[in-house]
C-alpha atoms as a PDB file:
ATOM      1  CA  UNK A   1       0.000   0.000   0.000  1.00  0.00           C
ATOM      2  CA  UNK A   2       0.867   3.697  -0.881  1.00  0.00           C
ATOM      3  CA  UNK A   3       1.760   6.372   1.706  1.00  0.00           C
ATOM      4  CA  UNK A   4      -0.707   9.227   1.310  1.00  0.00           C
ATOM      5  CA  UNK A   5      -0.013  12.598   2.341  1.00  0.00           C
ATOM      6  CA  UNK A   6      -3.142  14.354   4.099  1.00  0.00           C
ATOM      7  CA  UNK A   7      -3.093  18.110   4.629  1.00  0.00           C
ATOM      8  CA  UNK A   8      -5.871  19.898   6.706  1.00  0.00           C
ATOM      9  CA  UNK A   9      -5.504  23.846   7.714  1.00  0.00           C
ATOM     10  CA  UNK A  10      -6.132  25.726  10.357  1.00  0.00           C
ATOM     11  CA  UNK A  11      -6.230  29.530  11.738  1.00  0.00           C
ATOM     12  CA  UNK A  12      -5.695  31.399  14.482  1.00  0.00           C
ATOM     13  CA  UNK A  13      -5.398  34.946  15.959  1.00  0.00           C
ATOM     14  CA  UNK A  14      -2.274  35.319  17.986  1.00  0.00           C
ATOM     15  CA  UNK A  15      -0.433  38.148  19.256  1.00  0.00           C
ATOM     16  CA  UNK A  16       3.425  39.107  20.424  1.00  0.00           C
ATOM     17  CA  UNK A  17       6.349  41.052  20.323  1.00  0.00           C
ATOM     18  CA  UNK A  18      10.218  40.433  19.988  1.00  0.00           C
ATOM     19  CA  UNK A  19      12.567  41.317  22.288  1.00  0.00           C
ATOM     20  CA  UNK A  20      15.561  43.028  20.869  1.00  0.00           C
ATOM     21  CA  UNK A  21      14.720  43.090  17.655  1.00  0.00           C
ATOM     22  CA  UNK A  22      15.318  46.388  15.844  1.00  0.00           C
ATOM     23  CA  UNK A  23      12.190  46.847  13.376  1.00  0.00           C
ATOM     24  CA  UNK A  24       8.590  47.299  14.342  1.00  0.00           C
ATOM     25  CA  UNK A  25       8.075  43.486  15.516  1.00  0.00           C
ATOM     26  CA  UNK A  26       9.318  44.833  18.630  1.00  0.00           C
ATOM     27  CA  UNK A  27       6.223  46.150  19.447  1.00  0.00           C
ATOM     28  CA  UNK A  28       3.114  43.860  20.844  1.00  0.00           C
ATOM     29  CA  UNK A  29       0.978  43.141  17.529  1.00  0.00           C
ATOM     30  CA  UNK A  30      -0.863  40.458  15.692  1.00  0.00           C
ATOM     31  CA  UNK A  31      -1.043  38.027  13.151  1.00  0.00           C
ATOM     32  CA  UNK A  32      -4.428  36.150  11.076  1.00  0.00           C
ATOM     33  CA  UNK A  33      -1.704  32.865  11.441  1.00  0.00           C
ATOM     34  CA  UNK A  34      -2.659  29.681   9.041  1.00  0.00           C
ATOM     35  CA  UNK A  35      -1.100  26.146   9.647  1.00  0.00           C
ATOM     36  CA  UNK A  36      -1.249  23.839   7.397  1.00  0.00           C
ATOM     37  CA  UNK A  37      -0.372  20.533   9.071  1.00  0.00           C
ATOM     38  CA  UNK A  38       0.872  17.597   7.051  1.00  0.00           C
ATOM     39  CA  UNK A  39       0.711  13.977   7.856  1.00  0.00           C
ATOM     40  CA  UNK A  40       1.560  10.976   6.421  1.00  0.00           C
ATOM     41  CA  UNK A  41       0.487   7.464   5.888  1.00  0.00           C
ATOM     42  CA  UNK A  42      -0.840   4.572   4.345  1.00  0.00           C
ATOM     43  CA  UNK A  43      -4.537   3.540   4.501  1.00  0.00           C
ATOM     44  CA  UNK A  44      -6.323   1.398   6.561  1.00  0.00           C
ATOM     45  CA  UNK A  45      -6.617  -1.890   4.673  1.00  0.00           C
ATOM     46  CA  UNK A  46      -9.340  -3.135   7.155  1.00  0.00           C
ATOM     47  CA  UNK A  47     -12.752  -3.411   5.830  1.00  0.00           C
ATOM     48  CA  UNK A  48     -14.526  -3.869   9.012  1.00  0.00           C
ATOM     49  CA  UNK A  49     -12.371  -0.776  10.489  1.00  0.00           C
ATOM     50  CA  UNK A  50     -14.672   2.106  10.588  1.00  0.00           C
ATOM     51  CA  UNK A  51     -12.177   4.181   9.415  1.00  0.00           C
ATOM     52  CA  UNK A  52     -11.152   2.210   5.840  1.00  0.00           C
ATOM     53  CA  UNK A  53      -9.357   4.105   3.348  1.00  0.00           C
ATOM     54  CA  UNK A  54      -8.861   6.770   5.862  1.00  0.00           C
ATOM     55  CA  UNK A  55      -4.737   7.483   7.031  1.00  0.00           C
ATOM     56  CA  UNK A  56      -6.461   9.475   9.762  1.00  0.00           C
ATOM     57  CA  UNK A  57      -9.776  10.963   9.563  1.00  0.00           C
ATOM     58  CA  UNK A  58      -9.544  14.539   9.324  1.00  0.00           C
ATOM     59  CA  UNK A  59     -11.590  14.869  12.654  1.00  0.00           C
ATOM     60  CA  UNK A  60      -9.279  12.883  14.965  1.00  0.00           C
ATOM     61  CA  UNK A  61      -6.172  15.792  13.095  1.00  0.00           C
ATOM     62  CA  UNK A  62      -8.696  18.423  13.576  1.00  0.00           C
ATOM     63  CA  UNK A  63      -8.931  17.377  17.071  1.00  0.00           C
ATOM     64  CA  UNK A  64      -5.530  17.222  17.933  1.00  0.00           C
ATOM     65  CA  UNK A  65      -4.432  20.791  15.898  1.00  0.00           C
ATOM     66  CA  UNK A  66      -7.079  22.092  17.966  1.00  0.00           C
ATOM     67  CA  UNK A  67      -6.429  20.883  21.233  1.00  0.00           C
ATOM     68  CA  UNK A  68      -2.646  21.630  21.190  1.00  0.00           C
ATOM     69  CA  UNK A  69      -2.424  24.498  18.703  1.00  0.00           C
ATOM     70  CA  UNK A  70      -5.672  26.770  18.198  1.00  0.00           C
ATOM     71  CA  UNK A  71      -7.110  26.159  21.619  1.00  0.00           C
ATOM     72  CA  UNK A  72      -3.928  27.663  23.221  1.00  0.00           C
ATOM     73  CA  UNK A  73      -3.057  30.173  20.598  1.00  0.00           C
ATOM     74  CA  UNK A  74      -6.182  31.770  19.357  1.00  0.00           C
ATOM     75  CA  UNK A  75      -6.188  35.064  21.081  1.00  0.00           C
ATOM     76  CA  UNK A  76      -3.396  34.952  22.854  1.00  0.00           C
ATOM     77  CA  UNK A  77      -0.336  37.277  22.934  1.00  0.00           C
ATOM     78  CA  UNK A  78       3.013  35.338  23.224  1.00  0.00           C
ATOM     79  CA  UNK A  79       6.077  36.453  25.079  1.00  0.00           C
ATOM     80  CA  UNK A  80       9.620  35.056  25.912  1.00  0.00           C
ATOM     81  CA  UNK A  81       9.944  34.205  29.185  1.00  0.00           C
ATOM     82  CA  UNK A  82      13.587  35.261  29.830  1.00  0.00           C
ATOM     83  CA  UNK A  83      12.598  38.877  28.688  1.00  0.00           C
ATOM     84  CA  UNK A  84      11.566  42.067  30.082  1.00  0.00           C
ATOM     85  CA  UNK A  85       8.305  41.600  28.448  1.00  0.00           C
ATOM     86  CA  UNK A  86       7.451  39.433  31.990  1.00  0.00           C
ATOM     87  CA  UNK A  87       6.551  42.588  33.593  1.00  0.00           C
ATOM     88  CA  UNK A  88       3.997  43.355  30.858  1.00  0.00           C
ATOM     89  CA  UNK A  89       2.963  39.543  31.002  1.00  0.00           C
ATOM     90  CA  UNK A  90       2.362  39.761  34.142  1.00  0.00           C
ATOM     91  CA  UNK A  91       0.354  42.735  34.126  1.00  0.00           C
ATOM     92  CA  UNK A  92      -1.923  41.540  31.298  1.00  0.00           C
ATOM     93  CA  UNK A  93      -2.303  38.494  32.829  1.00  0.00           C
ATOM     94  CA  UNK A  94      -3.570  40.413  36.087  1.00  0.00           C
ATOM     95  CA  UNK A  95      -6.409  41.989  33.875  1.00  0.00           C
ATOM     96  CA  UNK A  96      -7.133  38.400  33.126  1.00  0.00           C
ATOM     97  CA  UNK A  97      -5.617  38.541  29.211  1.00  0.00           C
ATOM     98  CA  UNK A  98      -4.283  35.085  27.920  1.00  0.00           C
ATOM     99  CA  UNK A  99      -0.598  35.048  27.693  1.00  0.00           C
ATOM    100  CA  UNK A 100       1.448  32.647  26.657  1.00  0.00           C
ATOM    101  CA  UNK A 101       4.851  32.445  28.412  1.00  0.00           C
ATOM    102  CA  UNK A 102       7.533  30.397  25.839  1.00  0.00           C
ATOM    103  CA  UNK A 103      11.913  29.721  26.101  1.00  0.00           C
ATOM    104  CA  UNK A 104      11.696  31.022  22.613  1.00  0.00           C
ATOM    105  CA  UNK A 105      12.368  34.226  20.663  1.00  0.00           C
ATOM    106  CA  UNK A 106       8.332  34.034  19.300  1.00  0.00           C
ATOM    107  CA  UNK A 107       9.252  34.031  16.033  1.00  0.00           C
ATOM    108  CA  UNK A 108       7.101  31.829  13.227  1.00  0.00           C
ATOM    109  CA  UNK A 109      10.279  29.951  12.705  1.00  0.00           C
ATOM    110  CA  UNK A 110      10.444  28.912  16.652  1.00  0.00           C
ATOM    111  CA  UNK A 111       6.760  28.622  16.909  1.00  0.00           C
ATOM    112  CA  UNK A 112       6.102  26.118  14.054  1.00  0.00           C
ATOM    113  CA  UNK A 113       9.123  23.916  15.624  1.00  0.00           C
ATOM    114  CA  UNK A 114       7.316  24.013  18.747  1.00  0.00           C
ATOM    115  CA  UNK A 115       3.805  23.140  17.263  1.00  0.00           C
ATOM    116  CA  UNK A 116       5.348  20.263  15.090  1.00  0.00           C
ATOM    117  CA  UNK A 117       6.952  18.896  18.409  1.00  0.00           C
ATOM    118  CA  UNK A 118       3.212  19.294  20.363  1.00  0.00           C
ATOM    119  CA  UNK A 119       1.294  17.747  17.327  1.00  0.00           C
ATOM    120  CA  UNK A 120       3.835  14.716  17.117  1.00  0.00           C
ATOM    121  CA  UNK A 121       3.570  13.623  20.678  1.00  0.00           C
ATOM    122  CA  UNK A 122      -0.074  13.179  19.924  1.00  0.00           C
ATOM    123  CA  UNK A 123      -0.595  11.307  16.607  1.00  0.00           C
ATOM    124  CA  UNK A 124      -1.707   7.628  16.446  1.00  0.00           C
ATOM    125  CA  UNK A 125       1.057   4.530  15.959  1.00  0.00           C
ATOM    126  CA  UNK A 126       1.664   4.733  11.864  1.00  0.00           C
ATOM    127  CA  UNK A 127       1.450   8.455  10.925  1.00  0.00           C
ATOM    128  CA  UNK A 128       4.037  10.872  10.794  1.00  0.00           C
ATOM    129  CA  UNK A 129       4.080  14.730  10.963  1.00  0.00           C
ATOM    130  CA  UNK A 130       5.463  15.557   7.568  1.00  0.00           C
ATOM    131  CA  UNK A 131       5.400  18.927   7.250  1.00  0.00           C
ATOM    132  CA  UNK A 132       3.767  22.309   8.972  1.00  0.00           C
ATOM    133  CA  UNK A 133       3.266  25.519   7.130  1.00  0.00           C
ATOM    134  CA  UNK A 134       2.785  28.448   9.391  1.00  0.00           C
ATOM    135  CA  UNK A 135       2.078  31.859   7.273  1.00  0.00           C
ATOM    136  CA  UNK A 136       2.414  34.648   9.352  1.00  0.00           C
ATOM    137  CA  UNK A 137       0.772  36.962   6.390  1.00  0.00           C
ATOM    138  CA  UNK A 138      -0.398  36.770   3.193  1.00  0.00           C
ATOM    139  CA  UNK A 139       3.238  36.704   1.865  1.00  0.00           C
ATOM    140  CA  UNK A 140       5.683  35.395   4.611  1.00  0.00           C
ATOM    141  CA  UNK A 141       5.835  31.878   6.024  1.00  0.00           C
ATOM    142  CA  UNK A 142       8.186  29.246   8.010  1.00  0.00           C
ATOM    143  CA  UNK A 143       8.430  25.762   7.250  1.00  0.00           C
ATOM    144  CA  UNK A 144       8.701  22.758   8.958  1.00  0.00           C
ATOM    145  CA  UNK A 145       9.745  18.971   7.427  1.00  0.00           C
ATOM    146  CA  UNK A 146      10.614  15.650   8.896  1.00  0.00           C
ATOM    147  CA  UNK A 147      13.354  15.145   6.482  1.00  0.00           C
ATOM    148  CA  UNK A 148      15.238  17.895   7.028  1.00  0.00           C
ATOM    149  CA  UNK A 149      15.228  17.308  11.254  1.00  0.00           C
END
């Protein structure tokens, strides 16, 4: 049997800012993210398995996306921990904001290696993350594949 390739995308509203850099990222703002989240596989060969045909159903991907991904990220603003942003963490978080608190410079090319390391942890015996597309706008996006890690 073939390995299939199944793609399903998602968005998300997320905010954050980057510490030290010297253009306008520096300030708090926010991105209409899509991820596109790759997986691969061959298909179930059993007929009496509900999901025949199927290298994952597109629910059980959805599911996962949105329980590690969306749910956490949608309208959240992201920070570095190890930054002074902290202080204005902390103080959005004492207005009750969601605020993410990350090692990472929040970059799209940090944040779509940690989303393909959440995503992996969770996918059934037989499928593979292949790849993750995370566009930050229209025009600009990182990448993520399994070969090249």
């Amino acid at each position: 049997m073939s390995n299939i390739r199944i793609t399903k995308q998602f968005s998300f509203e997320t905010g954050h800012a980057l510490y030290g850099y010297d253009g306008k990222c520096k300030n708090v703002h926010g991105h209409s993210y899509k991820l596109s989240v790759t997986v691969i596989g061959k298909p179930i060969t059993d007929a009496s398995n509900v999901k025949f045909g199927m290298v994952i159903d597109f629910t059980d991907l959805k599911k996962i996306v949105k329980e590690e991904i969306v749910d956490q990220f949608d309208h959240a603003t992201v920070f570095n921990k190890n930054t002074p942003h902290i202080e204005l963490a902390n103080e959005l978080q004492s207005r009750d904001h969601h605020v993410i608190l990350v090692e990472y410079q929040p970059t799209s090319e940090n944040m779509v290696i940690d989303f393909a390391l959440r995503i992996k942890n969770r996918l059934p015996i037989g499928i593979q993350l292949h790849s993750l597309k995370l566009q930050e706008t229209e025009t600009s996006f990182a990448e993520w594949y399994q070969e090249d890690n």
